[in-house]
Structure formats: C-alpha cells, structure tokens
N, C-alpha and C. Protein backbone atom coordinates (compact mmCIF):
# COMPACT_ATOMS: atom_id res chain seq x y z
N UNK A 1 108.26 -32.28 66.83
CA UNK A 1 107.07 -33.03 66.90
C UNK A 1 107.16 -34.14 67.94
N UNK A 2 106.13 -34.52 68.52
CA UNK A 2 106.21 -35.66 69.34
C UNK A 2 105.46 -36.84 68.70
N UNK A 3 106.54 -37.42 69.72
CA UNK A 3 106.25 -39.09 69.60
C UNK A 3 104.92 -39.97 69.78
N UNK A 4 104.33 -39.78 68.60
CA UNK A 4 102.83 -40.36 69.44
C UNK A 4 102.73 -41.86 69.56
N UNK A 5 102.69 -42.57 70.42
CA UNK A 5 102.92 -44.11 70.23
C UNK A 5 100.94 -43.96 70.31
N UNK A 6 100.83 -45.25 69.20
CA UNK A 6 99.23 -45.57 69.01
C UNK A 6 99.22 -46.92 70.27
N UNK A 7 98.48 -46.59 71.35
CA UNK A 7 98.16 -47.56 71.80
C UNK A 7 96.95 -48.72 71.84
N UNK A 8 97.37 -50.11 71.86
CA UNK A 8 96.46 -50.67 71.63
C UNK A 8 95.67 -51.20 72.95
N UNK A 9 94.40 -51.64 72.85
CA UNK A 9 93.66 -52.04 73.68
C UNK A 9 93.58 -53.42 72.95
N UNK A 10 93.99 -53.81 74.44
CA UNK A 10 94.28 -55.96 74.26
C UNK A 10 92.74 -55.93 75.04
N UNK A 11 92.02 -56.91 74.20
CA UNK A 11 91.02 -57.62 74.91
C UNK A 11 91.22 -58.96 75.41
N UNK A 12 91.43 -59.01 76.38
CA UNK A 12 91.32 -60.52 77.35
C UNK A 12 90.07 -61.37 76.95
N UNK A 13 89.10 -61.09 76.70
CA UNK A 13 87.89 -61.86 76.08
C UNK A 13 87.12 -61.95 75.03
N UNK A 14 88.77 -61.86 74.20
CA UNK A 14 88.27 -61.95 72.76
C UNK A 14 87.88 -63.38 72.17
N UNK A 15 88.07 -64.39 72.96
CA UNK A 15 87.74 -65.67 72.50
C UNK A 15 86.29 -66.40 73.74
N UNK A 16 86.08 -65.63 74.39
CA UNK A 16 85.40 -65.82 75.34
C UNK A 16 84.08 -66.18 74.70
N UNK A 17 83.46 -64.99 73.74
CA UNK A 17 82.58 -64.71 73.14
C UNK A 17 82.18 -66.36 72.28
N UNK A 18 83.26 -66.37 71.29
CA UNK A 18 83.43 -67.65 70.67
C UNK A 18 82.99 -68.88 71.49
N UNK A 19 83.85 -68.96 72.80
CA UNK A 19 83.33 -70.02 73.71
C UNK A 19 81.80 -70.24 74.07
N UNK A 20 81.17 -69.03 74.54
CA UNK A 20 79.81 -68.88 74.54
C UNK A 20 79.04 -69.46 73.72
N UNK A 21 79.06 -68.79 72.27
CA UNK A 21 78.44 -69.71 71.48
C UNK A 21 78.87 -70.72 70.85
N UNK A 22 79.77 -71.27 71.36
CA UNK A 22 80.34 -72.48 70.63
C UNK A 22 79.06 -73.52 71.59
N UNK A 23 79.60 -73.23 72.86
CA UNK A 23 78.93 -74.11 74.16
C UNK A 23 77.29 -73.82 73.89
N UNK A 24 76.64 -72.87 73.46
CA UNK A 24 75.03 -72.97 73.16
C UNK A 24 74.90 -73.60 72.23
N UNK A 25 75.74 -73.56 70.69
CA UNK A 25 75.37 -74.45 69.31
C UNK A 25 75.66 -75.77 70.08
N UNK A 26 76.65 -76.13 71.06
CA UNK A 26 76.51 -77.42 71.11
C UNK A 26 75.21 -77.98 72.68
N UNK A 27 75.01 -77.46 72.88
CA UNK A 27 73.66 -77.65 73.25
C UNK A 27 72.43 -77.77 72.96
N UNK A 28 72.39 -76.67 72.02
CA UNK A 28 71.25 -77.00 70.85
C UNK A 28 71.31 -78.18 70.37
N UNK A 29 72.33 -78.35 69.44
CA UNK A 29 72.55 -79.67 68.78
C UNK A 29 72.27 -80.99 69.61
N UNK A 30 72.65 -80.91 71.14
CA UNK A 30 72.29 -82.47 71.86
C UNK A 30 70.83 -82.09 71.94
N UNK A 31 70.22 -80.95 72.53
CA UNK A 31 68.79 -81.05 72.66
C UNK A 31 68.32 -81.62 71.38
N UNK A 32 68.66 -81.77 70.47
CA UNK A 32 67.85 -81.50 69.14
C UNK A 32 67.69 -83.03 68.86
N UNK A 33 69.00 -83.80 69.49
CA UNK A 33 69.32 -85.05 69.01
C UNK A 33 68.39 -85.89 70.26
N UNK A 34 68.45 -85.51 71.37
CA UNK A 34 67.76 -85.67 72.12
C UNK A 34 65.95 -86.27 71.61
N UNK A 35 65.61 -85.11 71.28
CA UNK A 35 64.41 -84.91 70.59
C UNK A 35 63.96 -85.66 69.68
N UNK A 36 65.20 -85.76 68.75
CA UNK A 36 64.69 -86.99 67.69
C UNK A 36 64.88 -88.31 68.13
N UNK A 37 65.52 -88.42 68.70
CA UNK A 37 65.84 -90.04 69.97
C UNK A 37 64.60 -90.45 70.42
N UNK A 38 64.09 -89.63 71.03
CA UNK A 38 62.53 -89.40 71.87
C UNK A 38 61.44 -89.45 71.08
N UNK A 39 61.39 -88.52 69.80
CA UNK A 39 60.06 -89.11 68.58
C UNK A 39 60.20 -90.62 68.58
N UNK A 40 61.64 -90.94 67.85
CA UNK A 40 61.71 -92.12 67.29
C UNK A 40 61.44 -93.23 68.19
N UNK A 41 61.42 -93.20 69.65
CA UNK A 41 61.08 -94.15 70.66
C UNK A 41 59.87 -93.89 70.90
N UNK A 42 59.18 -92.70 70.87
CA UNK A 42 57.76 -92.38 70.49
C UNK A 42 56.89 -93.37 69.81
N UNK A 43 57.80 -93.45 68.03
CA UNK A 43 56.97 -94.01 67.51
C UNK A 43 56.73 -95.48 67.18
N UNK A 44 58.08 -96.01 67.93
CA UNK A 44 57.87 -97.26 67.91
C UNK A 44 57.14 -98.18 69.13
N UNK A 45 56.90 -97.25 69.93
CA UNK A 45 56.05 -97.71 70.96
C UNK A 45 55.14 -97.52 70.56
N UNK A 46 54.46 -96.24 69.53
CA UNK A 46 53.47 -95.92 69.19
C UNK A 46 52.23 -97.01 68.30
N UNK A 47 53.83 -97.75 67.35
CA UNK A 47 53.52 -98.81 66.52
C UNK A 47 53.14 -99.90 67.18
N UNK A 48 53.84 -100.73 68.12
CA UNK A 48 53.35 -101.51 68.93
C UNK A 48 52.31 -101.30 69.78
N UNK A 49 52.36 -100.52 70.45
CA UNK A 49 50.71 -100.31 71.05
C UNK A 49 49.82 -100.64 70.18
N UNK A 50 49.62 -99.59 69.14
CA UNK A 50 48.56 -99.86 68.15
C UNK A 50 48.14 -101.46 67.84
N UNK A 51 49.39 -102.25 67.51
CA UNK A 51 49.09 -103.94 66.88
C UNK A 51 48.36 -104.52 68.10
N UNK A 52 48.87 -103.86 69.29
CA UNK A 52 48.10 -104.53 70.54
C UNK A 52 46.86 -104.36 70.53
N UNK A 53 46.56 -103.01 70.22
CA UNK A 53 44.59 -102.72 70.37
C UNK A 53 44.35 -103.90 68.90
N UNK A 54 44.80 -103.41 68.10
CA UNK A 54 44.35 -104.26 66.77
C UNK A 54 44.13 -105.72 66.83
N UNK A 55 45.07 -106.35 67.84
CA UNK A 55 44.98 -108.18 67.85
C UNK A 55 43.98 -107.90 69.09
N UNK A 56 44.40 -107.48 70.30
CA UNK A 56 42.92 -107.45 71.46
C UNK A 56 41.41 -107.06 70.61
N UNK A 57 41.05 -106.12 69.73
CA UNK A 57 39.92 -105.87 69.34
C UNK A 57 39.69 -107.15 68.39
N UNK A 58 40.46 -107.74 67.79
CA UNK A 58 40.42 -108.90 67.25
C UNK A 58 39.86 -110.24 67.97
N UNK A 59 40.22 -110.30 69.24
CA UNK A 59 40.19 -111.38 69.88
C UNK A 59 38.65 -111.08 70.80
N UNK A 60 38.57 -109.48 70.72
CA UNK A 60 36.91 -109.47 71.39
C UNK A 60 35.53 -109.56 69.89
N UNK A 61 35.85 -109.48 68.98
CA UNK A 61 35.08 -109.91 68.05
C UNK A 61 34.46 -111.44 67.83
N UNK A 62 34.12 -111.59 68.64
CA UNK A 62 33.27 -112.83 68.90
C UNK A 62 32.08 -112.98 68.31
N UNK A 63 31.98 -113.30 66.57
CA UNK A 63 31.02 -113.43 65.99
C UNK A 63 29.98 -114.06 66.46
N UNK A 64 28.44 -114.25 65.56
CA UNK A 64 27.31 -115.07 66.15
C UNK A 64 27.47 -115.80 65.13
N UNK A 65 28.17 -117.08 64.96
CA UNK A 65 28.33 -117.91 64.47
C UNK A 65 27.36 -118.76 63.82
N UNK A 66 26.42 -118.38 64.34
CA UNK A 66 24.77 -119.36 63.66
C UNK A 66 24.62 -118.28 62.79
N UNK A 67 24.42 -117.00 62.96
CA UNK A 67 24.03 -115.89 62.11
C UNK A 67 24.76 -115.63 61.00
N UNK A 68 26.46 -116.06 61.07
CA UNK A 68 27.13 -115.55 59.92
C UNK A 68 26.78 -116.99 59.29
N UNK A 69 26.75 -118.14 59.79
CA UNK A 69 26.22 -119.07 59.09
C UNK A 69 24.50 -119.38 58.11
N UNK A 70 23.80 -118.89 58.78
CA UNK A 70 22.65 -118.89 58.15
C UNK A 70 22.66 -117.68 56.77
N UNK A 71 23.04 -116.11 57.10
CA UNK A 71 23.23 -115.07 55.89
C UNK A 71 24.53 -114.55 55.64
N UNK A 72 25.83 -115.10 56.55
CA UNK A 72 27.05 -113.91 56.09
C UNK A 72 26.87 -112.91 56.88
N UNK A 73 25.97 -112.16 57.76
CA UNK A 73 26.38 -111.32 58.55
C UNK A 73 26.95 -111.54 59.52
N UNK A 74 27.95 -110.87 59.72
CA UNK A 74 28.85 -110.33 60.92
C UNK A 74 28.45 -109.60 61.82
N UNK A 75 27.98 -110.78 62.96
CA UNK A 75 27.27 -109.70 64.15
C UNK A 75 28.29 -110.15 65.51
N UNK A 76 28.30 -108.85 66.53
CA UNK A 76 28.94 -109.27 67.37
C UNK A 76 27.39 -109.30 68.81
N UNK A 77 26.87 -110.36 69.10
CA UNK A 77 25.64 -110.11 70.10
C UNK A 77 26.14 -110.37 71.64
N UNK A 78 27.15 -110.32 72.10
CA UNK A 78 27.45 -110.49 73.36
C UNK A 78 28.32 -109.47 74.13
N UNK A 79 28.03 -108.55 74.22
CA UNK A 79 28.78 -107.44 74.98
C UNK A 79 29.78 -107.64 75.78
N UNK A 80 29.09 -108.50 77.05
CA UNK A 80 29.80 -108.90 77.77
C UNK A 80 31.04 -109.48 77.99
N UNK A 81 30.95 -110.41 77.43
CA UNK A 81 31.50 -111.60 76.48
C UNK A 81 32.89 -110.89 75.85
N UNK A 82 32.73 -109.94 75.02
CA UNK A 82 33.21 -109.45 73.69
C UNK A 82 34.45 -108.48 74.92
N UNK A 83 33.87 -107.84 75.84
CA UNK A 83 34.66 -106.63 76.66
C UNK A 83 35.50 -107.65 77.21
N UNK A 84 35.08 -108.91 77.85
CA UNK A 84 36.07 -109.58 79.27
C UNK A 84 37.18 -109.83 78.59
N UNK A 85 37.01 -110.47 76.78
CA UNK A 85 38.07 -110.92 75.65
C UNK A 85 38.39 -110.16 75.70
N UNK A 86 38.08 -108.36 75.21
CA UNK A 86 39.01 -107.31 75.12
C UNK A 86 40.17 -107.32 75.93
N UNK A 87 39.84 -107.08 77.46
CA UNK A 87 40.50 -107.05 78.97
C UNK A 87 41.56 -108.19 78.91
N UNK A 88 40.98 -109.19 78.96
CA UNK A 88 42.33 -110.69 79.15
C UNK A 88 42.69 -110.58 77.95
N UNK A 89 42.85 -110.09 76.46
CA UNK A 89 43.89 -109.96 75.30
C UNK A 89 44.16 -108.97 75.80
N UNK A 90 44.25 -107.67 75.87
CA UNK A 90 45.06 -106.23 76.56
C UNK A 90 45.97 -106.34 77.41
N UNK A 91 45.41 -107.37 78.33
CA UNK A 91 46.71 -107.68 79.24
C UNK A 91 47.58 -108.45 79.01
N UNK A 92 47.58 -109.46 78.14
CA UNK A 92 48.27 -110.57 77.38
C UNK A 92 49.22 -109.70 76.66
N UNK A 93 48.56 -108.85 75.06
CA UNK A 93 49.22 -107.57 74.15
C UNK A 93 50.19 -106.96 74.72
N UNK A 94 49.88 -106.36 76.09
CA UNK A 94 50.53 -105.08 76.50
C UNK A 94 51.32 -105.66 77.16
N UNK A 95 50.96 -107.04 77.67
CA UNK A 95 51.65 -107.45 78.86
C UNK A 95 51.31 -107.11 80.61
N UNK A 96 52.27 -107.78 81.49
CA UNK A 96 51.63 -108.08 82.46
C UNK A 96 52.67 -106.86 82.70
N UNK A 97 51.63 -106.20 84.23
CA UNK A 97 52.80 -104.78 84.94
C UNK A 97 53.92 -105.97 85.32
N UNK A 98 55.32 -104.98 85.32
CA UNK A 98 56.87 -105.39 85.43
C UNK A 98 57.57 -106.33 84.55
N UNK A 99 56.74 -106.63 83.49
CA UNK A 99 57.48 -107.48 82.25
C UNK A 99 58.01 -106.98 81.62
N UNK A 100 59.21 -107.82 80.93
CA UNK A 100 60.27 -107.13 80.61
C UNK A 100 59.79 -106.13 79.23
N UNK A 101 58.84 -107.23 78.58
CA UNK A 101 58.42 -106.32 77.32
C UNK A 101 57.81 -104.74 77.67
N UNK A 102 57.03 -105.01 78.93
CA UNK A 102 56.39 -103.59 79.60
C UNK A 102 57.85 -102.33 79.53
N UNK A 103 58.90 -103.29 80.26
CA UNK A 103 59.92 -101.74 80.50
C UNK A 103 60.54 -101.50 78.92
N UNK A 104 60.50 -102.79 78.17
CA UNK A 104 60.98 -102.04 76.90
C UNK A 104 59.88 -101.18 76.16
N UNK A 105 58.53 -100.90 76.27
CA UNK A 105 57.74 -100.28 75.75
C UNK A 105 57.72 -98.84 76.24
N UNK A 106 58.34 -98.72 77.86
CA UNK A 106 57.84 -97.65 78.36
C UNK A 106 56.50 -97.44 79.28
N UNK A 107 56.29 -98.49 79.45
CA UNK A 107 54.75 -97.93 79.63
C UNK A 107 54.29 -98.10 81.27
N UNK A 108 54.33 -97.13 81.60
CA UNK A 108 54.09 -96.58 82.90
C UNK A 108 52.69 -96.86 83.73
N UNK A 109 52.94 -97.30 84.96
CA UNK A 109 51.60 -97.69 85.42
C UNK A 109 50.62 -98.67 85.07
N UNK A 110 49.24 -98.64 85.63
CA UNK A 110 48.11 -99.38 85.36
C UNK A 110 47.62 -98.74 83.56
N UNK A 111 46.97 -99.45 82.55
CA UNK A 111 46.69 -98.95 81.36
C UNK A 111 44.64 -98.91 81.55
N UNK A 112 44.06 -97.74 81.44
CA UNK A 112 42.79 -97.63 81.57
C UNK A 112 42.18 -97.56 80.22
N UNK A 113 41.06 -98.72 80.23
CA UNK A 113 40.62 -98.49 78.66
C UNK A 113 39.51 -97.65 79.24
N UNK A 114 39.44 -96.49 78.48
CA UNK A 114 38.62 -95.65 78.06
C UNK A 114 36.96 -95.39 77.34
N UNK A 115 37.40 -96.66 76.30
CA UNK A 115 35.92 -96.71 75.26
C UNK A 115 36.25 -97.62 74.84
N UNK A 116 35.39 -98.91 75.15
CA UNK A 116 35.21 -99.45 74.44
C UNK A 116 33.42 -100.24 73.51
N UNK A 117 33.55 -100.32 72.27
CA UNK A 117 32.18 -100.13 71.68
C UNK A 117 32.37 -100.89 70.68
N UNK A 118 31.35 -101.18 69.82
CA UNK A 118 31.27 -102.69 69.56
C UNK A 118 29.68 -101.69 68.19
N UNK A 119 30.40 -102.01 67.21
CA UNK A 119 29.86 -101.58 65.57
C UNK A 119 28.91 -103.24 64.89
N UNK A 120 27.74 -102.87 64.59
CA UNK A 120 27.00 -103.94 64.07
C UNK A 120 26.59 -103.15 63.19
N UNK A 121 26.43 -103.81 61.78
CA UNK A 121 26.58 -103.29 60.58
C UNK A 121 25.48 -104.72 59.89
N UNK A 122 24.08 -104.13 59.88
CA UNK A 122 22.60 -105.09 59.20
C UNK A 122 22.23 -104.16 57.78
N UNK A 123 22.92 -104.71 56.66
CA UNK A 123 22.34 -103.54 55.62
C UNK A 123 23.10 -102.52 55.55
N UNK A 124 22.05 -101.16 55.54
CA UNK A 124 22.16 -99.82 55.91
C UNK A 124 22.20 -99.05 57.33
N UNK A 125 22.03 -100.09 58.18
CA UNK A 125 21.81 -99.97 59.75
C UNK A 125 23.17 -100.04 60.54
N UNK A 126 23.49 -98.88 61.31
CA UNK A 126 24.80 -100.04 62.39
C UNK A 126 24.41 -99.13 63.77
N UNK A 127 24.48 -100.44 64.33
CA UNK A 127 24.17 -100.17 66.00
C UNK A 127 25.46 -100.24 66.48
N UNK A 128 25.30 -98.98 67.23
CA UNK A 128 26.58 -98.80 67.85
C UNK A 128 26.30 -99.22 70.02
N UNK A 129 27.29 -100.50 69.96
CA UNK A 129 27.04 -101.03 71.85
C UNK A 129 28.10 -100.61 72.66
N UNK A 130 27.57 -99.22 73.17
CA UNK A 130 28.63 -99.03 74.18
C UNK A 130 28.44 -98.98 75.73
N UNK A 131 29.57 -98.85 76.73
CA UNK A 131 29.69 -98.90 77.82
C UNK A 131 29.08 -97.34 78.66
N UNK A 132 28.01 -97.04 79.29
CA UNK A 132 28.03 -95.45 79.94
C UNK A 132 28.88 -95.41 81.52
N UNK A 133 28.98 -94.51 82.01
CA UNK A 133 29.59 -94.37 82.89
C UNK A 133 29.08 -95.01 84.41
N UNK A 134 27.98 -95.85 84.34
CA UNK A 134 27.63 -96.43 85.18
C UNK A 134 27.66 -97.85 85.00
N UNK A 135 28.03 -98.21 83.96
CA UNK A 135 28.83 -99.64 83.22
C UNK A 135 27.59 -100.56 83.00
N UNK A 136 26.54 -99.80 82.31
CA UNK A 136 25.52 -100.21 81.50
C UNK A 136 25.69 -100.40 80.18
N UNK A 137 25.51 -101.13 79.21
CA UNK A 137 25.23 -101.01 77.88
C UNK A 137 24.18 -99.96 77.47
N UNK A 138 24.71 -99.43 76.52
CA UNK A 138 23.51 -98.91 75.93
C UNK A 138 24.19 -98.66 74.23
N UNK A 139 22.82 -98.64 73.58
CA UNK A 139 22.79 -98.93 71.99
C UNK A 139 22.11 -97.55 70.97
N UNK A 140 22.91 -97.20 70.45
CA UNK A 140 22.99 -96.45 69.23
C UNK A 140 22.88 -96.87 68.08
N UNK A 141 21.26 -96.46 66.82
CA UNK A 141 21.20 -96.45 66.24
C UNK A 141 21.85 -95.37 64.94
N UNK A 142 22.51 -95.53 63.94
CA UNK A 142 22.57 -94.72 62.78
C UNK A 142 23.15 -95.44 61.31
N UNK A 143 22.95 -94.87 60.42
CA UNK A 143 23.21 -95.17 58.94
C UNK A 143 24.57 -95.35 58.69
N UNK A 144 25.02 -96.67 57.84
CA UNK A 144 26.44 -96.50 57.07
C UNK A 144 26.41 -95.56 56.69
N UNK A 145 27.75 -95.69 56.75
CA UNK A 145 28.83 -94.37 56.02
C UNK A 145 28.53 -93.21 56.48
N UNK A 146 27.64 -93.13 57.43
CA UNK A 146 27.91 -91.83 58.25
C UNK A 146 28.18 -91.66 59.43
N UNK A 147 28.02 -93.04 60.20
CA UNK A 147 28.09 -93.22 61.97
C UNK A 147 29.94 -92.60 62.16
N UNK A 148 30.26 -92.02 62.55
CA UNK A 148 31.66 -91.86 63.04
C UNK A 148 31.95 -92.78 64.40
N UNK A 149 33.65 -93.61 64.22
CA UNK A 149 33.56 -94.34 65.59
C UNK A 149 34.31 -92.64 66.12
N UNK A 150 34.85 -92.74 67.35
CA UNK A 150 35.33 -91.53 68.07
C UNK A 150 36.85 -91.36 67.29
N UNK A 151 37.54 -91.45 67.26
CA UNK A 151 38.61 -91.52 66.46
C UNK A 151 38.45 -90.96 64.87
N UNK A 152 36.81 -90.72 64.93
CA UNK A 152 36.55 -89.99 63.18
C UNK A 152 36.39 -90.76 61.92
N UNK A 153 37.18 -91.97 62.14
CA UNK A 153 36.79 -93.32 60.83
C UNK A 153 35.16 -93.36 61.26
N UNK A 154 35.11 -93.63 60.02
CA UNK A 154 33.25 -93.73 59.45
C UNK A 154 33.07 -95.53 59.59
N UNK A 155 32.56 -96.06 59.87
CA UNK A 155 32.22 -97.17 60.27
C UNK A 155 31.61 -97.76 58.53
N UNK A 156 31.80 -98.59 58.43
CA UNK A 156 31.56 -99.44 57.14
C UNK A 156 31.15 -100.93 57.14
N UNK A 157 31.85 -101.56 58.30
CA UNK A 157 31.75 -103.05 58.92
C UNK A 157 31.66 -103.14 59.76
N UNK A 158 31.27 -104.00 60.30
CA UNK A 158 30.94 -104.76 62.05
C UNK A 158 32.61 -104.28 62.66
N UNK A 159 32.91 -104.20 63.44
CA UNK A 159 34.29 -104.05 64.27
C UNK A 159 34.08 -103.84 66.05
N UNK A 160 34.79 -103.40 66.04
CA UNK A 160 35.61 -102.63 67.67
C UNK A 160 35.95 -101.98 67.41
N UNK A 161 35.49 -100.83 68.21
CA UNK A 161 36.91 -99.61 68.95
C UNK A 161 37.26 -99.67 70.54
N UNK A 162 38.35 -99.21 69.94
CA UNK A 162 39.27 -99.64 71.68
C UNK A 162 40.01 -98.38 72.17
N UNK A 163 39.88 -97.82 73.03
CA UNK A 163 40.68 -96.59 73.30
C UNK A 163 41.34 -96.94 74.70
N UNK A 164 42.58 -96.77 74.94
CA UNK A 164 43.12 -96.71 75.97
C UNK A 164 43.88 -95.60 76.71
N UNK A 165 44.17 -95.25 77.80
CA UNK A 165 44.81 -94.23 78.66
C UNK A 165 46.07 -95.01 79.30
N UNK A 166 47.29 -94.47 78.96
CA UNK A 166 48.53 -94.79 79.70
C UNK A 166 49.27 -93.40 79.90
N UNK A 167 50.62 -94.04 81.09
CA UNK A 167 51.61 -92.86 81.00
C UNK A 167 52.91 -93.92 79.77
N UNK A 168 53.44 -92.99 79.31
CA UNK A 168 54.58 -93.30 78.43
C UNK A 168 56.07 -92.53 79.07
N UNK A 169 56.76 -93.77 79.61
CA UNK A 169 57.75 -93.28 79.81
C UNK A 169 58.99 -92.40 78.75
N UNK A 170 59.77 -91.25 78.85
CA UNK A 170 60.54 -90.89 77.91
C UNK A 170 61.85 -91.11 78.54
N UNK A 171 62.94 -90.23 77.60
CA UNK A 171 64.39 -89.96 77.94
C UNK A 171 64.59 -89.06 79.01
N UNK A 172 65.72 -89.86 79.93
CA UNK A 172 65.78 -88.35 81.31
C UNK A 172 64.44 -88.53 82.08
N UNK A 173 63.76 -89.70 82.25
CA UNK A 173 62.61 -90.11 83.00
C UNK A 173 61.29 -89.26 83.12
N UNK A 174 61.63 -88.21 82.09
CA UNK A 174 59.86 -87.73 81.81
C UNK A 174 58.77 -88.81 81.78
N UNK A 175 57.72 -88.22 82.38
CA UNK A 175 56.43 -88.71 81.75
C UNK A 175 55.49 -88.44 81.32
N UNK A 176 54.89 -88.95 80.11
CA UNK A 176 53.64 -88.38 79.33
C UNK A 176 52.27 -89.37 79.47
N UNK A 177 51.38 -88.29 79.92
CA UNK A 177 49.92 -89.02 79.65
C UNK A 177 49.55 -89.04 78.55
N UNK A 178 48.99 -90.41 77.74
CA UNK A 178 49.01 -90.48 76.44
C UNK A 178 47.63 -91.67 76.21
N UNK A 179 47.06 -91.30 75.03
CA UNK A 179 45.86 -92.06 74.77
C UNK A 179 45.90 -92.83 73.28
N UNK A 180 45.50 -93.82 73.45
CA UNK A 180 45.75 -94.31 71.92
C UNK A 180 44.59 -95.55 71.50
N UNK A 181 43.67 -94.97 70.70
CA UNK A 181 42.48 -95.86 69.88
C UNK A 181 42.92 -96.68 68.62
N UNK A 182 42.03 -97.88 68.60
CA UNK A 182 42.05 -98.51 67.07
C UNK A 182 40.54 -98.98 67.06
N UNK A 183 39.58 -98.60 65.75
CA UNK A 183 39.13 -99.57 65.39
C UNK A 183 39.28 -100.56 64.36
N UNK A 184 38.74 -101.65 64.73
CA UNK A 184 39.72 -102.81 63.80
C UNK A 184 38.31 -103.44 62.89
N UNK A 185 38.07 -103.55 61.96
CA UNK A 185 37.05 -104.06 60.88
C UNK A 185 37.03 -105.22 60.43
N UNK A 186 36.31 -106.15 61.38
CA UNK A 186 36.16 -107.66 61.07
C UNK A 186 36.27 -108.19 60.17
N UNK A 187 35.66 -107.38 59.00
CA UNK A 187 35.11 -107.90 58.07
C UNK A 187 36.35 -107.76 57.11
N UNK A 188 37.24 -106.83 57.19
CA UNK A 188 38.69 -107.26 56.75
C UNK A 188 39.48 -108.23 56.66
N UNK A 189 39.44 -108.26 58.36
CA UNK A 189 40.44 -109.18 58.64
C UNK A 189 40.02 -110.61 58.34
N UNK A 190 38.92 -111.41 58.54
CA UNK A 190 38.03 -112.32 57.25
C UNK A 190 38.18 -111.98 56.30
N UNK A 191 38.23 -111.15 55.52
CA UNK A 191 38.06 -111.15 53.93
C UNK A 191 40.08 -111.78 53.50
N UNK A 192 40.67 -111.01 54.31
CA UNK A 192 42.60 -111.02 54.57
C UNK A 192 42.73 -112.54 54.82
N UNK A 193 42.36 -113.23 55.69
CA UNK A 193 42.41 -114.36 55.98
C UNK A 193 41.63 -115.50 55.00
C-alpha cells in the first residue's frame, strides 16, 4: 500500500478576514459616536437659539400701555416699532457676527428672519400683523383657538412669532441650512412675572 500523506492547505489570510471586519466595526462605531457628538451639539445650540427668539420676541412686545391700562388688554399697535425691537434684541441674543459666543454656537454667516408677525387677541377676535414680501404690513382677521401661527401652535394670546434662517456649523466643518421659529405669549410671560 502506499503512503498517502494528507496534505494541508495553509491559508496565508486566515486572519486577514478578521482584520477587515475588525477595521469596519471600528468605523462604524466612530461614525456612530461621531453622530451622537453632532445631535448633542445640535441640540444645545438648538436650545439656545430658541431662548434667543423667546427673549427678542419678548423685547418686541411693546404693549399699548394706555389700553392695558384702561381694560387689561394686551395689544401690540406698533408694527414698526415692535420689528426694529425684534432686529436690535436678535442681534444682541445671537450676538454680533465674530463673537466669541457666535463661534461657540456655530452659527454661520448673516442670520435672516424670515416671518415675523405680531398676534392681537380682542375677545374672540385675533388679528394677525404681518410683513408681505414687499415689506408692507398687512392684517389678518380670524377666531381664537383656531388662527394657527406658522409653526402650527393655535394662538390663544397676544404674542410674536419669529422665524429665522441660519447656516449651523457641524463636526469636520459641515454645514447645515437650518430654520428655527418661536412664538412667545405675552400674556404668560405677565401672568409668570
């Protein structure tokens, strides 16, 4: 009988394989961490922005002071007036371009407000004063509890809405175009105070 020797086949890249996916799970894993790094700086810019529209819409609420004096209503009658406050608190809030608070926020570029509109609330009545694209006022009548501001909250009190357009800087120097509204309800923040 003969000698049969069993020969083996050596694989040279038997650990190769291993390496492969060792090196993708750990890529995954930084993308992933990556990602949550990036929400979480997301949302704390997200948070601060917001307090900014909230104290600027605050600071353009420029009651009629004879009027809340004579019945308690909360009217805002000066458009004008009410937007320039919006503008000089926004820039104050957000800060001035190249401040330091600006690069810790992220926030990229010039910031464009978008909408801003101005809720009067007589009764059952709220007139809604907004800006058209030729930078006229113009006024909208409709009923509590059904007027929607743009953002979808149902209007209940006199307030502001404020919508703004920025870029938001990320991780690895992405950038995102990003929009972010508040309306803020006067009649809260009086009742809070």
């Amino acid at each position: 009988m003969r000698n049969i020797k069993k020969t083996r086949f050596i694989n040279n890249n038997s650990g190769s394989s291993q390496w492969v996916l060792g090196l993708f799970a750990l890529t995954f894993i930084m993308a992933a961490m990556v990602f949550v790094i990036q929400l979480c700086a997301f949302r704390a810019n997200s948070d601060a922005i917001e307090d900014a529209l909230a104290a600027s819409g605050l600071a353009a609420a420029l009651v009629d002071v004879e009027r809340y004096g004579i019945d308690h209503t909360l009217l805002i009658s000066d458009p004008d007036n009410s937007y320039q406050k919006y503008v000089e608190a926004l820039n104050v809030n957000l800060a001035a371009e190249g401040s330091s608070f600006r690069r810790k926020r992220a926030i990229e570029g010039p910031v464009k407000i978008e909408q801003f509109r101005i809720y009067n609330v007589e009764g059952d009545k709220v007139s809604e004063i907004y800006m058209d694209d030729s930078g006229r006022w113009k006024k909208k009548e409709g009923k509590l509890g059904i007027m929607e501001a743009p953002n979808g909250q149902v209007i209940q009190n006199t307030g502001i809405y404020g919508e703004i357009a920025f870029d938001l800087r990320g991780i690895m120097g992405l950038v995102f175009s990003t929009k972010k509204s508040k309306l803020v309800d006067v009649k809260s923040y009086i009742d809070w105070a």
